[in-house]
Protein backbone atom coordinates (compact mmCIF):
# COMPACT_ATOMS: atom_id res chain seq x y z
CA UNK A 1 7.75 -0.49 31.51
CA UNK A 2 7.25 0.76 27.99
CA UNK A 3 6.09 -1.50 24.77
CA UNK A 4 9.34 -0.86 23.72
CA UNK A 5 11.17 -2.00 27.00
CA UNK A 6 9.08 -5.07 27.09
CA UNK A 7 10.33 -6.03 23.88
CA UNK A 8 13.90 -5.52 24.89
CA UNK A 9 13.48 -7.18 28.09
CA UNK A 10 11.48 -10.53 26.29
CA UNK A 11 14.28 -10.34 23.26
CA UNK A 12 17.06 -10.51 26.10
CA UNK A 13 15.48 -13.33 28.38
CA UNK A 14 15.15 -15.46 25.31
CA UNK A 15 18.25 -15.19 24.34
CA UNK A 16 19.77 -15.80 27.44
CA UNK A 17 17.47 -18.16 29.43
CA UNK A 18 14.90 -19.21 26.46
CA UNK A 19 17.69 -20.18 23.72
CA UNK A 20 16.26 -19.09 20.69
CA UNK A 21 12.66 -17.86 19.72
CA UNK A 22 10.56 -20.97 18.86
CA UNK A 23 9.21 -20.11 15.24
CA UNK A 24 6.42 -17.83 14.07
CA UNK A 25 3.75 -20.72 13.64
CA UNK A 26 4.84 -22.33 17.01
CA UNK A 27 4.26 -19.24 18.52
CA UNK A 28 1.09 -18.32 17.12
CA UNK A 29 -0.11 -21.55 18.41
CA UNK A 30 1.16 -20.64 21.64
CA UNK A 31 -1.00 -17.25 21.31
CA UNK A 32 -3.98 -19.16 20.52
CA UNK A 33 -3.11 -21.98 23.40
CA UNK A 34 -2.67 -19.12 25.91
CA UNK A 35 -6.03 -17.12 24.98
CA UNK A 36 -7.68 -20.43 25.61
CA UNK A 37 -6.27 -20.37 29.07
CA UNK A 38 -7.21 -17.05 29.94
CA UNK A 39 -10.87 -16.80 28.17
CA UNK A 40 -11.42 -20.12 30.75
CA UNK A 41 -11.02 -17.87 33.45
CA UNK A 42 -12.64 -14.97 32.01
CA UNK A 43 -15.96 -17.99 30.99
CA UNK A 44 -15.64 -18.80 35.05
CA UNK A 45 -15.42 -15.51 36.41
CA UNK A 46 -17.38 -13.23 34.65
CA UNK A 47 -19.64 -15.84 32.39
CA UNK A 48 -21.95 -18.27 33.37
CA UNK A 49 -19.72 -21.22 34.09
CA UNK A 50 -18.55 -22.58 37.19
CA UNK A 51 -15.15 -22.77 38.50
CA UNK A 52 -13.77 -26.46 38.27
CA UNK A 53 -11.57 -27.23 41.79
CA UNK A 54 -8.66 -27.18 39.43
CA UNK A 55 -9.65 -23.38 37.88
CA UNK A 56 -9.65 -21.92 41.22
CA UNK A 57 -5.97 -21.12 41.72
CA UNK A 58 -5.68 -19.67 38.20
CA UNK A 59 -4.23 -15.80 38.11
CA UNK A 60 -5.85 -13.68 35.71
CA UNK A 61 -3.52 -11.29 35.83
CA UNK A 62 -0.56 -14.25 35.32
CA UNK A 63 -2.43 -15.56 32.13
CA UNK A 64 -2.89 -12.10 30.41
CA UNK A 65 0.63 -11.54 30.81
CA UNK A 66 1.72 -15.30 29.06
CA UNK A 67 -0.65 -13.93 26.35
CA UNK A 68 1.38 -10.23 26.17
CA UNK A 69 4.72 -12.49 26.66
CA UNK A 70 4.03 -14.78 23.34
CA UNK A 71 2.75 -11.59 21.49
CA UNK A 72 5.76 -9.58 22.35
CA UNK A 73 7.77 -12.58 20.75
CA UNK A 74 6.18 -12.63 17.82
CA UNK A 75 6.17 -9.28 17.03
CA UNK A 76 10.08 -9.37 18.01
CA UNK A 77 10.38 -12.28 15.26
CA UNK A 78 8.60 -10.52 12.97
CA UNK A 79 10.11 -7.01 13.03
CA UNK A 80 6.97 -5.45 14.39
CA UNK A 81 7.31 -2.20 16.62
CA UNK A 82 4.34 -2.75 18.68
CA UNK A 83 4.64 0.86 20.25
CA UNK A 84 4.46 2.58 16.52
CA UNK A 85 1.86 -0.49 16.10
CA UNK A 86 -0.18 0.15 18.85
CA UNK A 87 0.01 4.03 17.83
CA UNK A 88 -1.16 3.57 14.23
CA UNK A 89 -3.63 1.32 15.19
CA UNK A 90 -5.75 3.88 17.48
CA UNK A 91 -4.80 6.48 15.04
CA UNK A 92 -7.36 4.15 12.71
CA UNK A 93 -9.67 3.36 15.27
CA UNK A 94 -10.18 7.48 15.96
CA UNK A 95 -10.54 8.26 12.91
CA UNK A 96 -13.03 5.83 12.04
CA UNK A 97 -15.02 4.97 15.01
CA UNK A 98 -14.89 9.11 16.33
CA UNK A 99 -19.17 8.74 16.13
CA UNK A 100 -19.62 5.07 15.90
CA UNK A 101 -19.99 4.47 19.20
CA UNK A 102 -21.53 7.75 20.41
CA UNK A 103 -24.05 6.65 17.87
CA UNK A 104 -24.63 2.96 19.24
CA UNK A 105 -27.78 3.00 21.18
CA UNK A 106 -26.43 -0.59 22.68
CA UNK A 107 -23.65 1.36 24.30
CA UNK A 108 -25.76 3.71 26.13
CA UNK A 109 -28.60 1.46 27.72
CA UNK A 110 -27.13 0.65 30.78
């Protein structure tokens, strides 16, 4: 599935099973509620915390995709083309990290 089919397929299931989009500040709250959820996991699996009985069940891959899912509707709200988005955006990022990171002696200790 592209970016672009996602945002079809998301604009079509809320307006047939979701009713309407909630609105832009609702849904950035739901961004922020759902990056909560998944840096938990991320704190228990790959951090230093411990898994709480309840954490255990928890699907990585099922939280990143609420996080893509409430993305996708904002940027459907908001006019954004997230494929041209996404494609501008690395654009930037190659043209001004091209040494950057080559150059980051962090990078290249392990």
């Amino acid at each position: 599935m592209t970016l672009q089919e996602a945002q079809l397929t998301v604009d079509r299931w809320i307006q047939t099973i979701g009713v309407r989009y909630f609105n832009e500040l609702t849904n950035m709250a739901l961004l922020t509620e759902e990056v909560g959820e998944l840096a938990r996991i991320v704190a228990r699996r790959y951090g230093e915390q411990s898994f709480k009985e309840s954490d255990k069940q928890v699907d990585l891959a099922d939280e990143m995709a609420d996080v893509l899912f409430v993305l996708i509707c904002l940027a459907n709200q908001t006019g954004v083309d997230l494929t041209t988005a996404l494609k501008v955006n690395l654009e930037k990022k190659t043209q001004r990290d091209a040494t950057r990171h080559l150059q980051n002696p962090k990078l290249s200790e392990k």
